[in-house]
N, C-alpha and C. Protein backbone atom coordinates (compact mmCIF):
# COMPACT_ATOMS: atom_id res chain seq x y z
N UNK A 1 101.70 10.88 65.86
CA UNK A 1 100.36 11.44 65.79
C UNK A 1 99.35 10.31 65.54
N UNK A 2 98.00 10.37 66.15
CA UNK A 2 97.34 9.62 66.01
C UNK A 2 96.32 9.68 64.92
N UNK A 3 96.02 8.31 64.71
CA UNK A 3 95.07 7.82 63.09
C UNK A 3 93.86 8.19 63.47
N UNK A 4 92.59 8.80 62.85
CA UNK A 4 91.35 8.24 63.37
C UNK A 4 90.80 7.90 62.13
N UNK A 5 89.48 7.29 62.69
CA UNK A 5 88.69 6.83 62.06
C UNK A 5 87.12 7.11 62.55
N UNK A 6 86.37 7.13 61.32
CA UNK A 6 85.04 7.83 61.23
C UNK A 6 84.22 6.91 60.70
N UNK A 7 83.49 6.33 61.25
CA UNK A 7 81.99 5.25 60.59
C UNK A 7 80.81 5.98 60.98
N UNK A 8 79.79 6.37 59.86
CA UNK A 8 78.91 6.61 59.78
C UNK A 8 77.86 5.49 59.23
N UNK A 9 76.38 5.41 59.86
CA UNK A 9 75.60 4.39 59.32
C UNK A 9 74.05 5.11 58.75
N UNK A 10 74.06 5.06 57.53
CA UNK A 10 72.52 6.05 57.41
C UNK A 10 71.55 5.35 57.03
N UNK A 11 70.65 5.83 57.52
CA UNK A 11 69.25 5.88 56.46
C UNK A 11 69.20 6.91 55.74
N UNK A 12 68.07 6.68 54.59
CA UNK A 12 67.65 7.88 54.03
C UNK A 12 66.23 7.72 53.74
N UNK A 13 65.66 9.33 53.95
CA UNK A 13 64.01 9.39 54.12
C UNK A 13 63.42 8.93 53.18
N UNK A 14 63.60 8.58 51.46
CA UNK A 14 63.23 8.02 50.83
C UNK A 14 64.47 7.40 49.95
N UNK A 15 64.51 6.32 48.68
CA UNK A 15 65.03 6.23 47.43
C UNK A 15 65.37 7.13 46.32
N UNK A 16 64.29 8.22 46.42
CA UNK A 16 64.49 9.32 45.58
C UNK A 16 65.83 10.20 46.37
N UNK A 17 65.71 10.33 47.71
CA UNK A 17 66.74 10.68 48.77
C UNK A 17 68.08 10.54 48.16
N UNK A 18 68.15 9.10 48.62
CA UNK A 18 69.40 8.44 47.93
C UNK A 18 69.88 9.07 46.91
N UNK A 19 68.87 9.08 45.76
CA UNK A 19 69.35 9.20 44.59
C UNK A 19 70.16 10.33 44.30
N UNK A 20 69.72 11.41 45.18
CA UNK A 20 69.45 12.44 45.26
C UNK A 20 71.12 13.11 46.18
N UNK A 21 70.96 11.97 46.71
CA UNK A 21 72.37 12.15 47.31
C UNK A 21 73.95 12.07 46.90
N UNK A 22 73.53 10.99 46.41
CA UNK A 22 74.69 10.19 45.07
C UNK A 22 75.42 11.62 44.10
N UNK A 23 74.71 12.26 43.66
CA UNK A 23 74.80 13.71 42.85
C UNK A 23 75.87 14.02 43.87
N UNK A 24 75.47 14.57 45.21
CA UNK A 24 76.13 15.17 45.77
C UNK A 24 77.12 14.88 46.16
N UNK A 25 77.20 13.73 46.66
CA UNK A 25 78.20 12.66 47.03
C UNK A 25 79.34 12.71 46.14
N UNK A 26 79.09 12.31 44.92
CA UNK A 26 79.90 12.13 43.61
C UNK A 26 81.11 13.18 43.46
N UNK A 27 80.93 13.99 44.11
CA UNK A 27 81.80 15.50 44.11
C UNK A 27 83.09 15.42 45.41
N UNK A 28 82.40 14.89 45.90
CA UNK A 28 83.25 14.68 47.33
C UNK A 28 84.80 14.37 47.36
N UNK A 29 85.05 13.52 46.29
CA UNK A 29 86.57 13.03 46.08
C UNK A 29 87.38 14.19 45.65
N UNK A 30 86.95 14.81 45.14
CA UNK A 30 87.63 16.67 44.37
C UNK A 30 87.68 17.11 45.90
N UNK A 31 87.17 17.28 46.53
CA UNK A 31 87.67 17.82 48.08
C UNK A 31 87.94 17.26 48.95
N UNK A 32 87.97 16.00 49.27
CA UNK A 32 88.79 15.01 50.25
C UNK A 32 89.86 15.53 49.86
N UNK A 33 90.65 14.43 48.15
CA UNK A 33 91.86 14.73 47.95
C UNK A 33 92.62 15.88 47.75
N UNK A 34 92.21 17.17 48.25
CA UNK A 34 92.79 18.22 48.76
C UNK A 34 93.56 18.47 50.02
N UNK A 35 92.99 17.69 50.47
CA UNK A 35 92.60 18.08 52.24
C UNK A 35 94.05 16.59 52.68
N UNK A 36 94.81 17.84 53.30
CA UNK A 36 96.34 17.24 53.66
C UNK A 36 95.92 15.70 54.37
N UNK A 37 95.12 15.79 55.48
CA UNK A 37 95.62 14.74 56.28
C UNK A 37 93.82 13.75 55.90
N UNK A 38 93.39 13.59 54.70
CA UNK A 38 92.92 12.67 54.02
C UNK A 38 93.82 11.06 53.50
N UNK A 39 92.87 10.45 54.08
CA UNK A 39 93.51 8.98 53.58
C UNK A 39 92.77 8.12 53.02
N UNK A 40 91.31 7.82 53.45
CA UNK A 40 90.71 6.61 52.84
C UNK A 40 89.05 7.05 53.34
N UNK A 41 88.33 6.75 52.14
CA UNK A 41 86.86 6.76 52.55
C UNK A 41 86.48 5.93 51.72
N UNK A 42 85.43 5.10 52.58
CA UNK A 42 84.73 4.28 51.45
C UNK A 42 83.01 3.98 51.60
N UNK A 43 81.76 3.57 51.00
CA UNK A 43 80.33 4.05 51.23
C UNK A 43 80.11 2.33 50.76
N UNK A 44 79.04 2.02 51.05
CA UNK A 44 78.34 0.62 50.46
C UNK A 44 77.22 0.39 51.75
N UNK A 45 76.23 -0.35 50.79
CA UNK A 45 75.57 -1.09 51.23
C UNK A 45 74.96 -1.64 52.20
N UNK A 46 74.58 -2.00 53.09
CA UNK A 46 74.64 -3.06 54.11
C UNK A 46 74.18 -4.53 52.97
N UNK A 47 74.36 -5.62 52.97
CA UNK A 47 74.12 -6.77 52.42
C UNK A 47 72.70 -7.49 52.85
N UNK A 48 72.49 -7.16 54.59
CA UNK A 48 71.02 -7.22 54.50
C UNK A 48 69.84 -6.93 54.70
N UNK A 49 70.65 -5.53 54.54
CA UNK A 49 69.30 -4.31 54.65
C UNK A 49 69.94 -2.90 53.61
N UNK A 50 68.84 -3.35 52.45
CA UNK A 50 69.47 -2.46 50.97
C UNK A 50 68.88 -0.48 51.91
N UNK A 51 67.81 -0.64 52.93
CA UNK A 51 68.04 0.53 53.12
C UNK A 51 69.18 1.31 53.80
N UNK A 52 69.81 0.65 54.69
CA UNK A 52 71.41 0.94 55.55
C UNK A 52 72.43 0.97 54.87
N UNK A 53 73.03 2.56 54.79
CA UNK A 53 74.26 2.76 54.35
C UNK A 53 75.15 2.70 55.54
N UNK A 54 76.53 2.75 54.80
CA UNK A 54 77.71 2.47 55.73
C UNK A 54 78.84 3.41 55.37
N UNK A 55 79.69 4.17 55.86
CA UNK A 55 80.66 5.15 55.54
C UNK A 55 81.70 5.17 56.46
N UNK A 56 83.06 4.81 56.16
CA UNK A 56 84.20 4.46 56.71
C UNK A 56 85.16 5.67 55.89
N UNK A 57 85.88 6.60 56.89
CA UNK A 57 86.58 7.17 56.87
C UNK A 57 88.01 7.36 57.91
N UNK A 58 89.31 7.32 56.73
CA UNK A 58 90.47 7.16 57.87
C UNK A 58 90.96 8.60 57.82
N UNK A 59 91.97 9.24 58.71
CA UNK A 59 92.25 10.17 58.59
C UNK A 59 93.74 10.26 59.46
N UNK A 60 94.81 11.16 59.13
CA UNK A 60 95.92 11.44 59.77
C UNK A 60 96.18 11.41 61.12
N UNK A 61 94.90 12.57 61.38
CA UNK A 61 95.11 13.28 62.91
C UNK A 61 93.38 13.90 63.30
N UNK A 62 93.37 13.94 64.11
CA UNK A 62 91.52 14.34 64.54
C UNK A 62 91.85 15.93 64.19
N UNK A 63 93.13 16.67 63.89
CA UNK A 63 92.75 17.83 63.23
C UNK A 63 91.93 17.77 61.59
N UNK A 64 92.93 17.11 61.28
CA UNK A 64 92.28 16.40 59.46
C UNK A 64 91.06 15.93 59.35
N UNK A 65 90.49 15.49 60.42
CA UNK A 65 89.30 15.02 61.05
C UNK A 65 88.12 16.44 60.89
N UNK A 66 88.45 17.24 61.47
CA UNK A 66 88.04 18.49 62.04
C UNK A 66 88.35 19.26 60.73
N UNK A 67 89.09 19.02 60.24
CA UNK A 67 89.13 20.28 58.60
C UNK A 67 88.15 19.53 58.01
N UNK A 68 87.93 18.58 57.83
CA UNK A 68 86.85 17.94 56.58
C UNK A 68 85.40 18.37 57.30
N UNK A 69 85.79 18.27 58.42
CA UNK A 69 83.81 18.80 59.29
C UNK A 69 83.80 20.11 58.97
N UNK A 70 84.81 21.18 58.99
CA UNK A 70 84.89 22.74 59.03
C UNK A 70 84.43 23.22 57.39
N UNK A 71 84.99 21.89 56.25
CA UNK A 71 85.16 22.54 55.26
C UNK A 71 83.85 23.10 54.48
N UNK A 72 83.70 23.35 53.29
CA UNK A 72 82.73 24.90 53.08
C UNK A 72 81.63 23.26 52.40
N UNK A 73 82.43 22.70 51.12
CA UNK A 73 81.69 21.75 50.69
C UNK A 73 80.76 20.65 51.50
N UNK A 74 81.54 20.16 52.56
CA UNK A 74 81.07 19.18 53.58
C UNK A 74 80.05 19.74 54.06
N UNK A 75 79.90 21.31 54.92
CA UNK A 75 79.20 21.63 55.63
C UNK A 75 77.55 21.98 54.84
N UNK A 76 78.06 22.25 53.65
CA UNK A 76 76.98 22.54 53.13
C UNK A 76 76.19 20.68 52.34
N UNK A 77 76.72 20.13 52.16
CA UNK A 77 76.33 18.42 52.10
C UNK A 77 75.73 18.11 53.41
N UNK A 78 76.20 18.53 54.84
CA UNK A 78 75.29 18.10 55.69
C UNK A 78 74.18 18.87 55.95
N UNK A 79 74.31 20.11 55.82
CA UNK A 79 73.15 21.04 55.63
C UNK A 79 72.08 20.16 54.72
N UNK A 80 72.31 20.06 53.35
CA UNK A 80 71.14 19.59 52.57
C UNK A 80 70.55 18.20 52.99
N UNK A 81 71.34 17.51 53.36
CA UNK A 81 71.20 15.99 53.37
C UNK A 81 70.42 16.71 54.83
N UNK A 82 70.78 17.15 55.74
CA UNK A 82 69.59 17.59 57.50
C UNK A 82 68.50 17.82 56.84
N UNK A 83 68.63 18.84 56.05
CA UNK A 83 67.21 19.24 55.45
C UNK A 83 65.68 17.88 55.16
N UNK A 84 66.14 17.20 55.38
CA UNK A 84 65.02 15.86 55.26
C UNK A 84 65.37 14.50 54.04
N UNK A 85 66.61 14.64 53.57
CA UNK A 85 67.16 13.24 52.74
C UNK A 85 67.60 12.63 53.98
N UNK A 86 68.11 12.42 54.93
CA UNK A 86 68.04 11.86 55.77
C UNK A 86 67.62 11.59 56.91
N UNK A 87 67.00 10.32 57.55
CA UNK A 87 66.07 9.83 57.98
C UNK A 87 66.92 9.90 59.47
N UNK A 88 68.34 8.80 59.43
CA UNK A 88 68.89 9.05 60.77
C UNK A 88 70.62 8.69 60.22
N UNK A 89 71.59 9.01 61.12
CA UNK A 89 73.00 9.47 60.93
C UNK A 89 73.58 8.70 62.01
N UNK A 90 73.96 7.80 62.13
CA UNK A 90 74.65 7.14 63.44
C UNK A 90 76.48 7.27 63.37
N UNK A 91 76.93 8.15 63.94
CA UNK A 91 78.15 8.46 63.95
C UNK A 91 78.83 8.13 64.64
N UNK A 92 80.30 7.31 64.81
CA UNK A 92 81.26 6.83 65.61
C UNK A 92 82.44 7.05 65.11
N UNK A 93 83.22 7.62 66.36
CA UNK A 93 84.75 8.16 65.54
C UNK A 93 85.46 7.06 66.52
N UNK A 94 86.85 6.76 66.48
CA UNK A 94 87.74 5.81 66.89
C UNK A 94 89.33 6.22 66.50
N UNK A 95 90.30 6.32 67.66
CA UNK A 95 91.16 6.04 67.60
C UNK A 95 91.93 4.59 66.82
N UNK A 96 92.79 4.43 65.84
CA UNK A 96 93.24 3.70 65.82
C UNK A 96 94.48 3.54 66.82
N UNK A 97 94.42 1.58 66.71
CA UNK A 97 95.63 1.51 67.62
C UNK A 97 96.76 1.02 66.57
N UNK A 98 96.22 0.40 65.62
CA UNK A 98 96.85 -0.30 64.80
C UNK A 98 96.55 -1.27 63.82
N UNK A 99 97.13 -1.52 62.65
CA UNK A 99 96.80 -2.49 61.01
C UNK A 99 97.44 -3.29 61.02
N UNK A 100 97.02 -4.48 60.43
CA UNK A 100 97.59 -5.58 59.83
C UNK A 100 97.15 -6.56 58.35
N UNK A 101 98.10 -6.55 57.78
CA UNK A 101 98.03 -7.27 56.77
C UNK A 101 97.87 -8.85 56.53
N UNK A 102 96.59 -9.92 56.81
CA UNK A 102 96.90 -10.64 56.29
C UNK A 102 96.85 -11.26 54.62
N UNK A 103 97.60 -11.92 54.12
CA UNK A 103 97.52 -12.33 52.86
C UNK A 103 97.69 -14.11 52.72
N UNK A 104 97.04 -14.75 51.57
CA UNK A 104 97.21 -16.01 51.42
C UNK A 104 97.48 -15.76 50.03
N UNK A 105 98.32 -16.20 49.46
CA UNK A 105 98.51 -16.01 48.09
C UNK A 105 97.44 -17.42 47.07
N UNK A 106 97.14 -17.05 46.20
CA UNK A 106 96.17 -17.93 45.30
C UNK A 106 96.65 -18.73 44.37
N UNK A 107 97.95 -18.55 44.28
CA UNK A 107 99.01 -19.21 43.37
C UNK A 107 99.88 -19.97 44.07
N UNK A 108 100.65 -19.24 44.99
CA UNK A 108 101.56 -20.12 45.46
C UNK A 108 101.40 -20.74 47.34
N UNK A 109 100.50 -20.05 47.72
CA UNK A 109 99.87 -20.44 49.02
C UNK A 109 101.12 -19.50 50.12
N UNK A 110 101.64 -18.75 49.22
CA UNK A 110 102.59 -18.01 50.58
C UNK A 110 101.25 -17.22 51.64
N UNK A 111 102.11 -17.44 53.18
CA UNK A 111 101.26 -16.57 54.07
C UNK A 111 101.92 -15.15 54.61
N UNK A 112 101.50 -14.23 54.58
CA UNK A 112 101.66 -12.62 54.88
C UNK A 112 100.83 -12.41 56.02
N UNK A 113 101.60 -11.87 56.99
CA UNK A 113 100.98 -11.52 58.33
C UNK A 113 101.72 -10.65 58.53
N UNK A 114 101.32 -9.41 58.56
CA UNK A 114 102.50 -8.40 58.71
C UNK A 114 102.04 -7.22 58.97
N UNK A 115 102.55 -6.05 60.04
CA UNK A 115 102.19 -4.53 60.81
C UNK A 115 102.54 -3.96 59.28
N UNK A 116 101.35 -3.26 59.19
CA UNK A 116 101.72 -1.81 58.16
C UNK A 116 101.56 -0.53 58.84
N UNK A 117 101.68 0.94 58.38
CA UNK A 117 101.49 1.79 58.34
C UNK A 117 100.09 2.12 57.74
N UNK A 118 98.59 2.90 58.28
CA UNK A 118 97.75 3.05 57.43
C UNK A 118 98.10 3.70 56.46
N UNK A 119 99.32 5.21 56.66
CA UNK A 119 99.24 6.26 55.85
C UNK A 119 99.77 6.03 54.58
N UNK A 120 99.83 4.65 54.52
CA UNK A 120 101.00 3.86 53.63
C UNK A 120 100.38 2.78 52.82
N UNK A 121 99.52 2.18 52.94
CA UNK A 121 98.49 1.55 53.12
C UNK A 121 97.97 1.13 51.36
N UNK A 122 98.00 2.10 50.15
CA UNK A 122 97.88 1.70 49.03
C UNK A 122 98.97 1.19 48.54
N UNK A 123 99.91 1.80 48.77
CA UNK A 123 101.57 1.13 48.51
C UNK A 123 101.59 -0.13 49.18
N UNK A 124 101.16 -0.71 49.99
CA UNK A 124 101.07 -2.03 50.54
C UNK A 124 100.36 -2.99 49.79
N UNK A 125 99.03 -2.56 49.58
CA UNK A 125 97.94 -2.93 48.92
C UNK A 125 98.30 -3.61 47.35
N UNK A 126 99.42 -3.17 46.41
CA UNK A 126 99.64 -2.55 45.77
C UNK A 126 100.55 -4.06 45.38
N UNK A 127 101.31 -4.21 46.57
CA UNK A 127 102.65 -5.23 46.75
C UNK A 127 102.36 -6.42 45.97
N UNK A 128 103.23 -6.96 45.65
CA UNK A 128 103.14 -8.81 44.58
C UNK A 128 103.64 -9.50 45.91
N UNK A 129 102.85 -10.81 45.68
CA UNK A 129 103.27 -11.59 46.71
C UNK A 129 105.36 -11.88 46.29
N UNK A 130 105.78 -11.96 47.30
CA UNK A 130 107.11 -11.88 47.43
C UNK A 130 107.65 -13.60 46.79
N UNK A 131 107.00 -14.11 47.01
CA UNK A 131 107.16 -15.77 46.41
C UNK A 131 107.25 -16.01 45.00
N UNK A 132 106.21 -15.59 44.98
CA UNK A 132 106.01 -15.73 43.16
C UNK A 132 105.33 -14.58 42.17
N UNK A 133 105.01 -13.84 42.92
CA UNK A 133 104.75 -12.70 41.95
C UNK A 133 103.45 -12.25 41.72
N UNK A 134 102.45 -12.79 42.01
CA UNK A 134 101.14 -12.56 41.96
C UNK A 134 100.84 -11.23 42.32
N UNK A 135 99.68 -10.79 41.59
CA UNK A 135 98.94 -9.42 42.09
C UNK A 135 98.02 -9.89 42.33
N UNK A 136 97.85 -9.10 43.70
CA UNK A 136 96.70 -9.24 44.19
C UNK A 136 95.43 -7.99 44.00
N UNK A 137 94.50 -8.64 44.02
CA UNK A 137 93.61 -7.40 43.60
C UNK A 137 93.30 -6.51 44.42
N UNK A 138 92.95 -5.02 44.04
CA UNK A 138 92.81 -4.13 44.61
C UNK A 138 92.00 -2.91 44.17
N UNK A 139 91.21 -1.99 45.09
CA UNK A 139 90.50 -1.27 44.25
C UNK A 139 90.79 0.36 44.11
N UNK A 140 90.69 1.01 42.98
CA UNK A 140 91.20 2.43 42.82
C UNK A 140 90.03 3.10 43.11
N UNK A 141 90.61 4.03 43.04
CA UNK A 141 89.74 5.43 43.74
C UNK A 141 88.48 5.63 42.34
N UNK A 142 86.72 6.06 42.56
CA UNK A 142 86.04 5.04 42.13
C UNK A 142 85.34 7.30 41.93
N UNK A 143 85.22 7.64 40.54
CA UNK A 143 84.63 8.65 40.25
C UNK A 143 82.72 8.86 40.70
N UNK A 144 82.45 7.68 41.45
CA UNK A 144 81.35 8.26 41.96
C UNK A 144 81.70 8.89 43.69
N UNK A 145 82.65 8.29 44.09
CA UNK A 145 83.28 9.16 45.03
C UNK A 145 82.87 7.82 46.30
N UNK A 146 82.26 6.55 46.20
CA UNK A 146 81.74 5.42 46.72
C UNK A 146 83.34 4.48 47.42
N UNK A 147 84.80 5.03 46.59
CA UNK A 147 85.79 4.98 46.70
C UNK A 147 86.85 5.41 46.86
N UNK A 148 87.67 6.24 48.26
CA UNK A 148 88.32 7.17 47.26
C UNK A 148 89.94 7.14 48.33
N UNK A 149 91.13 7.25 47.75
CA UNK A 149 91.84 6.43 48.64
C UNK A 149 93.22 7.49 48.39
N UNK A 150 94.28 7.82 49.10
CA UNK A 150 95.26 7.99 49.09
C UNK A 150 96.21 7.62 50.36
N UNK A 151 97.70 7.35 49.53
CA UNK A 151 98.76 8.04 51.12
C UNK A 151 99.26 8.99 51.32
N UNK A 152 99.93 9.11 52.41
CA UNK A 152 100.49 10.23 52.51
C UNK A 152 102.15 10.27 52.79
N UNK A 153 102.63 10.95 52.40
CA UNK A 153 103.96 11.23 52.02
C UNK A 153 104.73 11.30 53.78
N UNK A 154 106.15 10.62 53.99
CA UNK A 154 106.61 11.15 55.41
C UNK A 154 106.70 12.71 55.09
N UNK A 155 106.52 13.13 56.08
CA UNK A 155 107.33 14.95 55.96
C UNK A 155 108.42 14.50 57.08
């Protein structure tokens, strides 16, 4: 079955917008991580334009895709946010074809180049370099909802 992936790029009609959004936003991780074929979303910034947001979402299957658009919470988040917090919505979905891991370790200089699994993907993340043991850093799932990450189990 195939991976997709979801990038969204926003504006918002004002700062108060934003702010305004964040509330709503913040809730979002309580219903992703419900939702079976959820894997990874993440929100930030653009670096050089503080008004451009960015939103990266992975997902199982373009059905899992399609339950998070159907669901009651989502639909009503795009409802409010249409209502005039947002200015414009640039949406692109994508097949994945495939991941890779590279790593340089900071301790011992081992190199990691290696095919993962996305659905697998925190358990990877997760790994000590095999040489010497190092952790590498990594980030957990983040209660403003700016972070929010799982895998998924084989069935």
């Amino acid at each position: 079955m195939a991976i997709y992936l979801s990038m969204q790029r926003v504006r918002f009609s004002s700062p108060d917008a934003y702010e305004k959004f964040k509330v709503v936003f913040g809730d979002t991780r309580h219903h992703l991580m419900n939702l079976p074929g959820f894997l990874h979303l993440t929100w930030w910034e653009h670096p050089d334009d503080p008004t451009w947001f960015n939103e990266c979402s992975f997902w199982a299957s373009k059905e899992a895709l399609y339950d998070w658009h159907t669901d009651t919470y989502h639909r009503h988040a795009k409802a409010w946010a249409a209502n005039g917090a947002i200015m414009e919505d640039i949406i692109t979905n994508f097949e994945l074809v495939g991941t890779r891991l590279l790593r340089i370790c900071p301790c011992c200089g081992e190199l990691q180049d290696k095919v993962y699994e996305l659905q697998k993907e925190q358990a990877v993340l997760r790994e000590q370099c095999p040489k010497c043991g190092f952790h590498f850093p990594y980030l957990t799932e983040q209660p403003s909802s700016f972070a929010v990450f799982k895998d998924i189990a084989d069935t």
